[in-house]
Protein backbone atom coordinates (compact mmCIF):
# COMPACT_ATOMS: atom_id res chain seq x y z
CA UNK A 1 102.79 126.39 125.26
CA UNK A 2 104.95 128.40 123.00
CA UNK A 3 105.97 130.85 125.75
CA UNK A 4 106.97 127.74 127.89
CA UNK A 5 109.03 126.36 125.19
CA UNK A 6 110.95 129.61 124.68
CA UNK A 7 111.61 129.64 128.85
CA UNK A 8 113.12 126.17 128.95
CA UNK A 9 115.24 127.12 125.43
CA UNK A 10 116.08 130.38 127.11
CA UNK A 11 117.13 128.80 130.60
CA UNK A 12 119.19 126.23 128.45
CA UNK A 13 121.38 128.57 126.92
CA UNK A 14 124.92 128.36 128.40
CA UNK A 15 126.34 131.68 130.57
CA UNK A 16 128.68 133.76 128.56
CA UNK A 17 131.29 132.60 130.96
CA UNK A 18 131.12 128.85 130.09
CA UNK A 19 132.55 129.86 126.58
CA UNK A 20 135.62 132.33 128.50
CA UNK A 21 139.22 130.79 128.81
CA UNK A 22 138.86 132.28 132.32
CA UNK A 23 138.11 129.35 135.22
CA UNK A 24 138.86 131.71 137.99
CA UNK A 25 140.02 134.85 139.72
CA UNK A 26 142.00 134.32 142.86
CA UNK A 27 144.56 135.64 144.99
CA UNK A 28 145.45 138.30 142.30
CA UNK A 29 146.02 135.15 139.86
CA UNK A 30 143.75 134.40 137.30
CA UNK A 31 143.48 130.55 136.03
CA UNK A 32 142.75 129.31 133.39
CA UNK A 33 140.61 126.70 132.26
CA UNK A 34 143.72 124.54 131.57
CA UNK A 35 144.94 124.85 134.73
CA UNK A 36 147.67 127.48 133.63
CA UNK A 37 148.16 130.85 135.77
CA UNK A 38 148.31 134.63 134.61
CA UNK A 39 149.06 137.62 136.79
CA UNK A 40 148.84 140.77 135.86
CA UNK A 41 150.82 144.31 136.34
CA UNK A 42 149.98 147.51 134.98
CA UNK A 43 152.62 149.64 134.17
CA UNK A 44 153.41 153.32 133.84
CA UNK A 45 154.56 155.01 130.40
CA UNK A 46 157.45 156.95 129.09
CA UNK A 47 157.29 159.12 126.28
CA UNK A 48 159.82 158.00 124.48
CA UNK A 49 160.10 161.36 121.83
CA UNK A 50 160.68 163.40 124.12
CA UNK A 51 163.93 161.92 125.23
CA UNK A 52 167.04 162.75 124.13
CA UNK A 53 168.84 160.46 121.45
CA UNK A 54 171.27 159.53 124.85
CA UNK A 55 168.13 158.95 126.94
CA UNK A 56 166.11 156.69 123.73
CA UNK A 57 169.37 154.37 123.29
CA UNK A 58 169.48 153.71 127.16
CA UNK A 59 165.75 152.82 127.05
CA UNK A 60 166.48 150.85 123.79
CA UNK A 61 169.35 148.84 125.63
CA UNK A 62 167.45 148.59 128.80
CA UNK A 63 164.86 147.12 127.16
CA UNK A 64 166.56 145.12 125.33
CA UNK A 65 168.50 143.57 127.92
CA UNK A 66 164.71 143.00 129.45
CA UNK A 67 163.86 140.54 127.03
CA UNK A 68 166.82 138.70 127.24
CA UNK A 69 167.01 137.92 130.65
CA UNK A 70 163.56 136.32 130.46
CA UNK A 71 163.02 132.59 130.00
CA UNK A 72 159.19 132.55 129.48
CA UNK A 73 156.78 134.47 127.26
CA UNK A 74 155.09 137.66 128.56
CA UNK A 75 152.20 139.23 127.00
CA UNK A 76 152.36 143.27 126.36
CA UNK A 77 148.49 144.88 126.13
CA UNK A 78 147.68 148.24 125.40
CA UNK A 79 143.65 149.39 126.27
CA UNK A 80 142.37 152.67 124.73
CA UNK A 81 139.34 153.17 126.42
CA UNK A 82 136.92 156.11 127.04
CA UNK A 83 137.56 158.40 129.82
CA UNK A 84 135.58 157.39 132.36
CA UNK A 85 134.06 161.26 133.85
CA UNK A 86 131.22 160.22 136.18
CA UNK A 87 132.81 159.61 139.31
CA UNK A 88 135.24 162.82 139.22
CA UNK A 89 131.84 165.29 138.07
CA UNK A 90 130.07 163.55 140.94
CA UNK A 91 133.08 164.76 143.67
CA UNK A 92 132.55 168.06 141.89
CA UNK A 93 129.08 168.06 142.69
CA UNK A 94 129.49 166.92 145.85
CA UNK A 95 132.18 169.68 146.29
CA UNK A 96 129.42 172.95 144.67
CA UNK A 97 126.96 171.57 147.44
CA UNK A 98 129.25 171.74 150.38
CA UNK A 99 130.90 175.20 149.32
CA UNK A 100 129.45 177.65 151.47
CA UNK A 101 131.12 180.68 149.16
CA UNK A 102 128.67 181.66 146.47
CA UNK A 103 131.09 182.78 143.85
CA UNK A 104 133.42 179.75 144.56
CA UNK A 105 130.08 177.59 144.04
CA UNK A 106 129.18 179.42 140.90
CA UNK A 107 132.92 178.68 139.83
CA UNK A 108 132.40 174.83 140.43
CA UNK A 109 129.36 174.67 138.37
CA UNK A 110 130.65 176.48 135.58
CA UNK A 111 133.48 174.32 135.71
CA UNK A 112 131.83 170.96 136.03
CA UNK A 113 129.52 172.03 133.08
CA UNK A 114 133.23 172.40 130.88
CA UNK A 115 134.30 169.59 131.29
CA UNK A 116 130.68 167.48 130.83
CA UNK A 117 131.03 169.29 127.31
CA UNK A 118 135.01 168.41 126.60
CA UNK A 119 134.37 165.21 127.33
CA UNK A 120 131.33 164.89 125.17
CA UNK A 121 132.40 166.97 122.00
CA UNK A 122 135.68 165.52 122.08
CA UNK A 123 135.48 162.04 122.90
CA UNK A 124 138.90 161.76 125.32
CA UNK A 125 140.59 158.28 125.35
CA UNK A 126 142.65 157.15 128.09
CA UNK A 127 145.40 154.68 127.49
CA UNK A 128 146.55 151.93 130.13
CA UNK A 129 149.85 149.25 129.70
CA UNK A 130 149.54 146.05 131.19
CA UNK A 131 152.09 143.13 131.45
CA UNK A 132 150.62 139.58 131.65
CA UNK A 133 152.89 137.06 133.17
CA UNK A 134 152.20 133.51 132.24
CA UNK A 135 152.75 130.24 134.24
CA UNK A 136 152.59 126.67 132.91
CA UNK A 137 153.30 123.95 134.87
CA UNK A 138 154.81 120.70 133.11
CA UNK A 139 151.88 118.38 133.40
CA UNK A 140 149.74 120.41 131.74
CA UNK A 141 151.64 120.57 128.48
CA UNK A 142 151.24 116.62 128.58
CA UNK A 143 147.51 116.26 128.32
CA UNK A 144 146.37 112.93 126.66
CA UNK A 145 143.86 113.38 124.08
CA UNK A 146 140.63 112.40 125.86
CA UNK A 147 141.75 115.27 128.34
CA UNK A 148 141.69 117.66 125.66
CA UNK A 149 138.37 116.38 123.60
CA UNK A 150 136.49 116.98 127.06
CA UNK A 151 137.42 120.13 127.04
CA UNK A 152 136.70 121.05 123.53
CA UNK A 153 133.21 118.70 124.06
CA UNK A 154 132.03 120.34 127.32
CA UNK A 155 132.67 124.23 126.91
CA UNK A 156 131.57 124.34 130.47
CA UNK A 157 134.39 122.12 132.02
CA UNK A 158 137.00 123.88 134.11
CA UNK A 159 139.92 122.94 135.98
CA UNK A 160 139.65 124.10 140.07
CA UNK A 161 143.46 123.33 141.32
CA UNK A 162 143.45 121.72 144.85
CA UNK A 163 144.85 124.81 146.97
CA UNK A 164 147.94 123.57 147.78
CA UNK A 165 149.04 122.74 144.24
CA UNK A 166 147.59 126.55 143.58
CA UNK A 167 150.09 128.02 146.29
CA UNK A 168 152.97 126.30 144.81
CA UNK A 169 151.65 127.17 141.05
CA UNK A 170 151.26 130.69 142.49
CA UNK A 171 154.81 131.20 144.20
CA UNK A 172 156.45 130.23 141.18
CA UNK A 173 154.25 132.75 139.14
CA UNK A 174 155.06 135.47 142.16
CA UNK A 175 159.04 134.90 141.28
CA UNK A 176 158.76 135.56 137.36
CA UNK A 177 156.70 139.02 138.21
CA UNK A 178 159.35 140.05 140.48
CA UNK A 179 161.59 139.53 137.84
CA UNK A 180 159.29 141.13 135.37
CA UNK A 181 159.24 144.11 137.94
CA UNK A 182 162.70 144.77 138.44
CA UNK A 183 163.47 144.72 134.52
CA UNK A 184 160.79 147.67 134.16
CA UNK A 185 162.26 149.05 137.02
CA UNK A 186 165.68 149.39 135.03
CA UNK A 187 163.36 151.42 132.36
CA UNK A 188 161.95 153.54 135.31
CA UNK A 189 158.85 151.93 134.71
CA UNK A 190 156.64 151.02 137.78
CA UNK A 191 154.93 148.04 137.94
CA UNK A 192 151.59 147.12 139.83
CA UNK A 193 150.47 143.88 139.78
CA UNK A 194 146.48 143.77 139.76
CA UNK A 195 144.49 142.54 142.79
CA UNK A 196 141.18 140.25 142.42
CA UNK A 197 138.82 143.12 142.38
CA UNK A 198 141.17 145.20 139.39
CA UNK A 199 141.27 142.05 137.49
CA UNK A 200 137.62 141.50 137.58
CA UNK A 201 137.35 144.64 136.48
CA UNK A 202 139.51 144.65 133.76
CA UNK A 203 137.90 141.39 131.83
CA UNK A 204 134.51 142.92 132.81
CA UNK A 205 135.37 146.30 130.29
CA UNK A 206 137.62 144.18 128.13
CA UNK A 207 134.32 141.78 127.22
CA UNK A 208 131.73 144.23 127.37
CA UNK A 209 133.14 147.58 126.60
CA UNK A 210 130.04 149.64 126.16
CA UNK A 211 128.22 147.73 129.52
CA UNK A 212 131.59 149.11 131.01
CA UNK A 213 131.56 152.53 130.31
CA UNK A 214 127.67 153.03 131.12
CA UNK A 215 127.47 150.89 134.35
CA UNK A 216 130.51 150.12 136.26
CA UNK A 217 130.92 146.70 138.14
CA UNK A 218 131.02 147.41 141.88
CA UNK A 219 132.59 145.52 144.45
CA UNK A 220 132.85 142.18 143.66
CA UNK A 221 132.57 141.07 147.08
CA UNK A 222 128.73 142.15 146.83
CA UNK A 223 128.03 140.60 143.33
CA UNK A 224 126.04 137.28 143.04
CA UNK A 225 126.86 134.92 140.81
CA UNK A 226 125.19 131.97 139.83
């Protein structure tokens, strides 16, 4: 009886994602439970001490300029994360069983066995730069109050936009991360914006960080969710 009572408790616990800002992914957009957009773009790096003092005032001025031109908010993440090995000492494997040179195999093993060890005595982080580009449409800023105590009420509740309201929502998110793009271009920055599958990806590791680094998420195409 106890056990049964435990199940039902168990099965009545809400999903992790009921309690997530996060409604959808999309189209490369992700929406929020509000009904507001983000898109993403990951963006390359300089290192800015090894300029010259002419070179760090341009990218002072250029950047500066960048933030005046815009006329919305824009979000600026940096992730340290583990460096993921696996994948690149399983090529190498791959690589020591399809070299038909002894010595050259050898070579690959001793290899693949220095790096297992870097990796593991010295813990290497990776760093990655994102941009998050925000869109808010006008009605939403105007939500009446029994709007907002449903939400707050019913953890669970999210906003699905009808697909042609999305498409509009969406083209004029699309025209701020062009403009995003160009003024990290004028820093000779490139800028990526993240499909479905990377941004899955990314709130799977930001959320659950060690899950992440142990077992990665796979297509997304394949996963099942209930």
């Amino acid at each position: 009886m106890k056990e049964k009572k435990k199940k039902r408790a168990k099965e009545s616990r809400p999903a992790t994602q009921t309690h997530l800002p996060i409604a959808e992914i999309k189209d490369g957009v992700v929406v929020l439970r509000d009904g507001t957009l983000r898109k993403v773009l990951m963006t390359s790096s300089v290192n800015f001490a090894l300029k010259s003092e002419d070179e760090q005032n341009a990218l002072i001025s250029s950047y500066v300029g960048f933030l005046n031109s815009l006329s919305f908010p824009v979000q600026i993440v940096v992730q340290s994360r583990r460096l993921q090995i696996k994948p690149y000492l399983g090529k190498l494997v791959d690589l020591e069983k399809k070299q038909p040179n002894e010595l050259l195999r050898v070579q690959i093993a001793d290899y693949r066995a220095f790096v297992e060890e870097l990796v593991d005595i010295g813990q290497i982080m990776t760093k990655r730069f994102y941009v998050v580009v925000p869109y808010d449409a006008i009605a939403n800023k105007k939500k009446g109050f029994f709007a907002r105590l449903k939400e707050i009420m019913k953890p669970a509740f999210t906003v699905h936009l009808k697909e042609e309201r999305f498409q509009k929502r969406k083209e004029e998110l699309d025209t701020r991360v062009r403009q995003v793009a160009s003024g990290l271009s004028s820093m000779s920055l490139e800028a990526v914006p993240l499909d479905t599958q990377a941004l899955i990806e990314l709130y799977y590791m930001t959320y659950n960080p060690d899950i992440a680094f142990a077992e990665s998420l796979g297509d997304v195409d394949t996963l099942q969710v209930e």
